[in-house]
C-alpha atoms as a PDB file:
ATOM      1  CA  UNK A   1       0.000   0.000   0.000  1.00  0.00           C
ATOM      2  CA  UNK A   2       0.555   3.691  -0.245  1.00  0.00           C
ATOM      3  CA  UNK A   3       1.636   3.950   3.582  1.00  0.00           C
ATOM      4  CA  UNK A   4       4.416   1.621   3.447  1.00  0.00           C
ATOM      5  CA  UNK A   5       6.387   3.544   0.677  1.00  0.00           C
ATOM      6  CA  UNK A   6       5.443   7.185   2.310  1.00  0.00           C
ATOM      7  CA  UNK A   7       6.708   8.973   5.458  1.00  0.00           C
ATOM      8  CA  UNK A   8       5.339   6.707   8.129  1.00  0.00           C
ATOM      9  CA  UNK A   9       5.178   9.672  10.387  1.00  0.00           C
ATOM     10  CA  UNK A  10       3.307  12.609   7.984  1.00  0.00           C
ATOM     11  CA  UNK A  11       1.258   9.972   6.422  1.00  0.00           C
ATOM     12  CA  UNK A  12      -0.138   8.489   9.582  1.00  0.00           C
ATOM     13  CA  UNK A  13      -0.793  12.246  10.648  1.00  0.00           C
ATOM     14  CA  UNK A  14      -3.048  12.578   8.026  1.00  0.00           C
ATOM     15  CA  UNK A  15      -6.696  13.138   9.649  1.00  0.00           C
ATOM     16  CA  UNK A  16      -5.287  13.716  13.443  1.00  0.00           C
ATOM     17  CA  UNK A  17      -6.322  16.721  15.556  1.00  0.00           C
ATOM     18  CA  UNK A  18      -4.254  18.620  18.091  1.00  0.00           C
ATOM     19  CA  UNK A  19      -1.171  16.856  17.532  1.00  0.00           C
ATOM     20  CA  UNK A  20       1.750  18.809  19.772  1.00  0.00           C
ATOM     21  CA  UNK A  21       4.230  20.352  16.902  1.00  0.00           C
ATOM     22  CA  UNK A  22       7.814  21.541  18.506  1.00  0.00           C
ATOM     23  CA  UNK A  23      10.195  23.468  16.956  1.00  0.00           C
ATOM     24  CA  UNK A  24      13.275  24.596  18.257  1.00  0.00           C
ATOM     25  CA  UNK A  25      16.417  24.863  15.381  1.00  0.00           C
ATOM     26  CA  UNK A  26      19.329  22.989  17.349  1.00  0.00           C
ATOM     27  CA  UNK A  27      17.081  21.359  20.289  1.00  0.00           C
ATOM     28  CA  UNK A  28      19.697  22.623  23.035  1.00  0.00           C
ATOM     29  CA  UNK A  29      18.340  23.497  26.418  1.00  0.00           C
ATOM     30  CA  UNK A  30      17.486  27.225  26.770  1.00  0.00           C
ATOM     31  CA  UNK A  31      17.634  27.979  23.246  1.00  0.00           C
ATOM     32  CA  UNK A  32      14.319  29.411  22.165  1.00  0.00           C
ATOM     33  CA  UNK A  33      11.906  27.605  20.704  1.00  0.00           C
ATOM     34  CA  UNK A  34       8.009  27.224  19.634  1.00  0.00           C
ATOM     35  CA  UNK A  35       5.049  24.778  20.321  1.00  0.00           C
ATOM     36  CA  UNK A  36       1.628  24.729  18.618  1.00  0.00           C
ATOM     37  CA  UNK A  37      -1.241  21.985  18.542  1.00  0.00           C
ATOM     38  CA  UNK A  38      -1.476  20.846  14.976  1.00  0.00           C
ATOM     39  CA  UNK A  39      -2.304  18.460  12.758  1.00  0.00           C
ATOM     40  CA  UNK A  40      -5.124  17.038  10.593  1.00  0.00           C
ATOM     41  CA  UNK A  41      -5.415  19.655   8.474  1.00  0.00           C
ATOM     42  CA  UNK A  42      -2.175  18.329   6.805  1.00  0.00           C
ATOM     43  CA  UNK A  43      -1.578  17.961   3.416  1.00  0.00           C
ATOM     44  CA  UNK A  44       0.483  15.487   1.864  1.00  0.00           C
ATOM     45  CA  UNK A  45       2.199  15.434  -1.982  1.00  0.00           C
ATOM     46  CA  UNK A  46       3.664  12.641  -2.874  1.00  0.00           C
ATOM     47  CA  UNK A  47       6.391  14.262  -5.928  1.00  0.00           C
ATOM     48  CA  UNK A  48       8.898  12.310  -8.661  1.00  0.00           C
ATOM     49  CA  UNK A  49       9.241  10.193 -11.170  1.00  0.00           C
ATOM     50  CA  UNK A  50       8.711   6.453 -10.469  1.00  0.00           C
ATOM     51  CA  UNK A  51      11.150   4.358  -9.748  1.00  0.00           C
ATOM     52  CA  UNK A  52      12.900   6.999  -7.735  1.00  0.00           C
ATOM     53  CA  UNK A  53      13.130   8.024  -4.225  1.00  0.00           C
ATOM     54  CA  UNK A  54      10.023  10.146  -3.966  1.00  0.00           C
ATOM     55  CA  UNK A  55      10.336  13.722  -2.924  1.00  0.00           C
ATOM     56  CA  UNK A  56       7.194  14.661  -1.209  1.00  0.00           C
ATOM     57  CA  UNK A  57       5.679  18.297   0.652  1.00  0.00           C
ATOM     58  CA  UNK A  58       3.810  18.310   4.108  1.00  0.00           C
ATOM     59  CA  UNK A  59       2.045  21.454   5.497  1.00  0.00           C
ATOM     60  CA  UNK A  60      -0.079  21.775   8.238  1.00  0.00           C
ATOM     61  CA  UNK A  61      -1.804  24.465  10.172  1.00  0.00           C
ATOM     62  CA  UNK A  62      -2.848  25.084  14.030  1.00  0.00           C
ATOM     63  CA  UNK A  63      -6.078  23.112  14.989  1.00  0.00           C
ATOM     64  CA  UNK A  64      -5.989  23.765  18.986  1.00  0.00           C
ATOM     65  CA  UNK A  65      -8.804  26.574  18.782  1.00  0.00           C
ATOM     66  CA  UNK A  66      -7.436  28.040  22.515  1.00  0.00           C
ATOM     67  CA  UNK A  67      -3.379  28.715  21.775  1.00  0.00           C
ATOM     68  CA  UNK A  68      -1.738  29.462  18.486  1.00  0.00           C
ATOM     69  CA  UNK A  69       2.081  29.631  18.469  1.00  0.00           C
ATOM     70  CA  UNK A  70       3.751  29.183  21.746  1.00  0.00           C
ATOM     71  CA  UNK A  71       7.086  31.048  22.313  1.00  0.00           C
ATOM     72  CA  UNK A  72       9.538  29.357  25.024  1.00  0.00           C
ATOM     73  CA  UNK A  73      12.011  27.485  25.345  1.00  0.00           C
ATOM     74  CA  UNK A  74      13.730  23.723  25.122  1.00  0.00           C
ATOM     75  CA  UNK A  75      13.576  22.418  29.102  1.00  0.00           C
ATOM     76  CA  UNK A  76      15.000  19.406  28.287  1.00  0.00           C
ATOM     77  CA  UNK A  77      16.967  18.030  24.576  1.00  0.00           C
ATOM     78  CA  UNK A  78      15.671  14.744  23.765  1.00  0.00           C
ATOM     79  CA  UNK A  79      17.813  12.054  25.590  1.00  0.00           C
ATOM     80  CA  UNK A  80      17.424   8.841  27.324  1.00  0.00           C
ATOM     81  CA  UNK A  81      16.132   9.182  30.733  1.00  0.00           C
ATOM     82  CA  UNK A  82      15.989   6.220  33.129  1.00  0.00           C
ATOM     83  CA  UNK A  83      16.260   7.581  36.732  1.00  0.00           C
ATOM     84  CA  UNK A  84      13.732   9.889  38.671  1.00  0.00           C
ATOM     85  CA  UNK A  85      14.691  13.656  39.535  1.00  0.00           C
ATOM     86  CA  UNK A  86      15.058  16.731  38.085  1.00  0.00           C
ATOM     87  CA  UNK A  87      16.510  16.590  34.232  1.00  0.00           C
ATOM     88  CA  UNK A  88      17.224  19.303  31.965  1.00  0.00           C
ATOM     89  CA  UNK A  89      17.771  22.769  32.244  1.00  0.00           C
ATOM     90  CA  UNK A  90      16.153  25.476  34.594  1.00  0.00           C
ATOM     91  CA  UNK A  91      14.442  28.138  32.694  1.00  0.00           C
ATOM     92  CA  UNK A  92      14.281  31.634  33.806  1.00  0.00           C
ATOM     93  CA  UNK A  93      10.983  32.360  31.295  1.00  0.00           C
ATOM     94  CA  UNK A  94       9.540  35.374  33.750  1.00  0.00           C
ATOM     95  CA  UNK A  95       6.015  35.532  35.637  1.00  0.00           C
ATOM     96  CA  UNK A  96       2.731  34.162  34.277  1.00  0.00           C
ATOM     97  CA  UNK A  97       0.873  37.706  34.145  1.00  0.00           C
ATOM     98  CA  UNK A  98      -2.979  37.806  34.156  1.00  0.00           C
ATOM     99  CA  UNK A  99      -4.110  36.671  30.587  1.00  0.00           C
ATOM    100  CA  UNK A 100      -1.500  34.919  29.770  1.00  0.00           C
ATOM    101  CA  UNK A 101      -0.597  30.779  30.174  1.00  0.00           C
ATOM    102  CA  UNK A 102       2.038  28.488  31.044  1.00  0.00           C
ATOM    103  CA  UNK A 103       2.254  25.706  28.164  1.00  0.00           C
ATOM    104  CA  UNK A 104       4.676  22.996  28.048  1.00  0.00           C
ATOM    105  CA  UNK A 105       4.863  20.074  25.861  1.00  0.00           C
ATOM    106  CA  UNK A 106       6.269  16.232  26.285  1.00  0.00           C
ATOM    107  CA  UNK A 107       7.639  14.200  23.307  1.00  0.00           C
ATOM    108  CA  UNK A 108       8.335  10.438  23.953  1.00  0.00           C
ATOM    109  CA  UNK A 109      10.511   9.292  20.955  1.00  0.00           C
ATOM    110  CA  UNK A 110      11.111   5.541  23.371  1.00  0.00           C
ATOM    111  CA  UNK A 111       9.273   4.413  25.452  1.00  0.00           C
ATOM    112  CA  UNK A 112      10.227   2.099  28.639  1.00  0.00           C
ATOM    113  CA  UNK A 113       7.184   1.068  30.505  1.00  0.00           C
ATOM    114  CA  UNK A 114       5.556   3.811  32.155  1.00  0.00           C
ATOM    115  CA  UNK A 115       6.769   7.814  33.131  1.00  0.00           C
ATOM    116  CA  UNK A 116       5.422  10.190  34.911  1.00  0.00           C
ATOM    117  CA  UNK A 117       6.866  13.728  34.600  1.00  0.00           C
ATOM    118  CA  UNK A 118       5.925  17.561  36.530  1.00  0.00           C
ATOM    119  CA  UNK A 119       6.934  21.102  35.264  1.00  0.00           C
ATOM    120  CA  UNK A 120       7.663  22.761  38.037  1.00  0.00           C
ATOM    121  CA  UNK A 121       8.237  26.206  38.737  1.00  0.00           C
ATOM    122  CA  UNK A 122      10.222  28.349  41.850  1.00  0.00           C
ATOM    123  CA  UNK A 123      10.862  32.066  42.779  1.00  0.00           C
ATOM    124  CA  UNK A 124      14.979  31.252  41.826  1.00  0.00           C
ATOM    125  CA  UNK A 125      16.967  29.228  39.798  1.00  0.00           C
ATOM    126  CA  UNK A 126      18.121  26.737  42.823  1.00  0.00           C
ATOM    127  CA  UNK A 127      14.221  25.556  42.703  1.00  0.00           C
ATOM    128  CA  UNK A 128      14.513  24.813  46.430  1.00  0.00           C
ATOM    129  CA  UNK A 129      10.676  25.181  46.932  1.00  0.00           C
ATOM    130  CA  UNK A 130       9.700  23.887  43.780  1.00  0.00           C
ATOM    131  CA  UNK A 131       5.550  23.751  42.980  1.00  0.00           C
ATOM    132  CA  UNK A 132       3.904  21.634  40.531  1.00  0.00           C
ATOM    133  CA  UNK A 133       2.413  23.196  37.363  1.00  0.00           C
ATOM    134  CA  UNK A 134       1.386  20.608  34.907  1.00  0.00           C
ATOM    135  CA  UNK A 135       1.442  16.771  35.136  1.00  0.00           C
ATOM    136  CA  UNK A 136       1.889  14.318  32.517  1.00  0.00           C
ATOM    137  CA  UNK A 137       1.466  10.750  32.997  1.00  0.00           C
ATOM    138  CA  UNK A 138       1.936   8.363  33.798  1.00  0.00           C
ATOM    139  CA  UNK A 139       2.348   7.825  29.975  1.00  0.00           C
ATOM    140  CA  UNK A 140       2.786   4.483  28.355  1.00  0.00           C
ATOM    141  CA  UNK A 141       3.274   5.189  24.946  1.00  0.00           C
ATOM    142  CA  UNK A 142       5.358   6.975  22.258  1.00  0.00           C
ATOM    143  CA  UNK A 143       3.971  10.349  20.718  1.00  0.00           C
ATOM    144  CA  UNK A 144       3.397  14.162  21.871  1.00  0.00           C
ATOM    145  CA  UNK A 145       2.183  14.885  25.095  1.00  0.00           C
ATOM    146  CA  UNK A 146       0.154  18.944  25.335  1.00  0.00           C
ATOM    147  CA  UNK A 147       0.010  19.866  28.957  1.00  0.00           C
ATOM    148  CA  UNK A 148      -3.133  21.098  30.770  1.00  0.00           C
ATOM    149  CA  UNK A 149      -2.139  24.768  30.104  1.00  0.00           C
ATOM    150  CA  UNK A 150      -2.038  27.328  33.507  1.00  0.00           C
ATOM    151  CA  UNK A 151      -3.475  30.702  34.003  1.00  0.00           C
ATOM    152  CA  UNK A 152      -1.790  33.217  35.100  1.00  0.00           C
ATOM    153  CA  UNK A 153      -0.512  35.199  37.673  1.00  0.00           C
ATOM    154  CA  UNK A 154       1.967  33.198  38.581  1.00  0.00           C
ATOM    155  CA  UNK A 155       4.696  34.683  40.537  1.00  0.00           C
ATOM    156  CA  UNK A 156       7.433  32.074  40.026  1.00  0.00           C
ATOM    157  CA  UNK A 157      10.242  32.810  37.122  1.00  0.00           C
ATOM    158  CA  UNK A 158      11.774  29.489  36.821  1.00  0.00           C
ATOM    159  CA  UNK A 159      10.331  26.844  35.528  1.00  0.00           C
ATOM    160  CA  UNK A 160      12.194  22.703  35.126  1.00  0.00           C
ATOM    161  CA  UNK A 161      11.130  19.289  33.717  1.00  0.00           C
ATOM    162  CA  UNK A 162      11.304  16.700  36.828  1.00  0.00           C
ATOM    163  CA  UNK A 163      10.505  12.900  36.062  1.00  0.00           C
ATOM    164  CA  UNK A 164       8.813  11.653  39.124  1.00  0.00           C
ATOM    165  CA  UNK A 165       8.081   8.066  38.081  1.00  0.00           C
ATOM    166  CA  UNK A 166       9.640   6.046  36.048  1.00  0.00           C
ATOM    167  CA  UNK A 167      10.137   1.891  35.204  1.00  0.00           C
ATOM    168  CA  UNK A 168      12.749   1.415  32.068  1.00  0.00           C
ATOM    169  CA  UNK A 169      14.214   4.028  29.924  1.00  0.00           C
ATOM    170  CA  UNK A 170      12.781   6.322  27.764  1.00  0.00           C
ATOM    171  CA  UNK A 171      13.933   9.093  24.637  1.00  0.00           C
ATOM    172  CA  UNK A 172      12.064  12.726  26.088  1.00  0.00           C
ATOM    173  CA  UNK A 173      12.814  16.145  25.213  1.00  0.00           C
ATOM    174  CA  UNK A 174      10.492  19.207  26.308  1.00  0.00           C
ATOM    175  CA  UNK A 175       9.342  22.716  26.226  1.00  0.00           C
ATOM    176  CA  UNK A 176       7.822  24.897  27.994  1.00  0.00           C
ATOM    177  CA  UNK A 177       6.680  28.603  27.455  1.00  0.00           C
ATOM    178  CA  UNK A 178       4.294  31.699  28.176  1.00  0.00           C
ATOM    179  CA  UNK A 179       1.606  33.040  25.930  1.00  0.00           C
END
């Protein structure tokens, strides 16, 4: 069939809502970088002559009705994580003012058995009172993972990844940002 000689990835897209699209241009912690819920709306052109590698286009547009673009930053670059605790970089992103929302999103690239993992935010940079934000898990499964987004005010500046639970190893990388 079509699917097995496509991109496995775009094509299966095809038809999803509110899929979590990242994009950051090197991945490296603290590096800026933008998160959107997308999807469905993609479309898919399958280019070239046959017999040869197929070029092909993908587009795709916003579908999350309450965000558009999401400006923040990389929390954590995608890397195998296998032990609980803090992982990632601390990001000074500023306060949550009134009207806006703290977003963050998950990616699990490989997946152990099951994760659980808290965006947590502090006053300072040594998070020594650290309070939870947005949960994820526990997750199971490879994909995107859009967290419950939080209104502001929120006094806190600094905001971290921390895996809380976690049985096996598994590829993550994160963001997290104000709108």
């Amino acid at each position: 069939g079509v699917a097995a000689n496509v991109d496995s990835e775009s094509f299966a897209g095809l038809g999803v809502l509110d899929v979590p699209v990242t994009m950051a241009h090197n991945g490296v912690e603290g590096e800026s970088a933008y998160m959107l819920r997308g999807g469905s709306r993609f479309a898919y052109s399958l280019l070239g002559q046959h017999g040869r590698l197929a070029p092909f286009d993908v587009a795709m547009r916003g579908t999350a009705g309450d965000v558009a673009v999401v400006r923040g930053q990389v929390a954590k670059t995608r890397a195998s994580v296998a032990a609980t605790g803090p992982t990632g970089a601390v990001l000074n992103l500023g306060q949550v003012q009134a009207g806006q929302f703290l977003y963050a999103a998950l990616h699990l690239f490989g997946v152990g058995t099951t994760i659980t993992a808290l965006i947590e935010s502090d006053d300072a940079a040594g998070m020594a009172t650290p309070s939870t934000r947005i949960t994820f898990g526990p997750l199971t499964t490879t994909g995107g993972f859009w967290g419950a987004r939080v209104a502001g005010p929120l006094t806190d500046t600094h905001y971290r990844l921390n895996i809380t639970a976690i049985t096996g190893s598994f590829d993550v990388a994160c963001l997290i940002g104000i709108r």
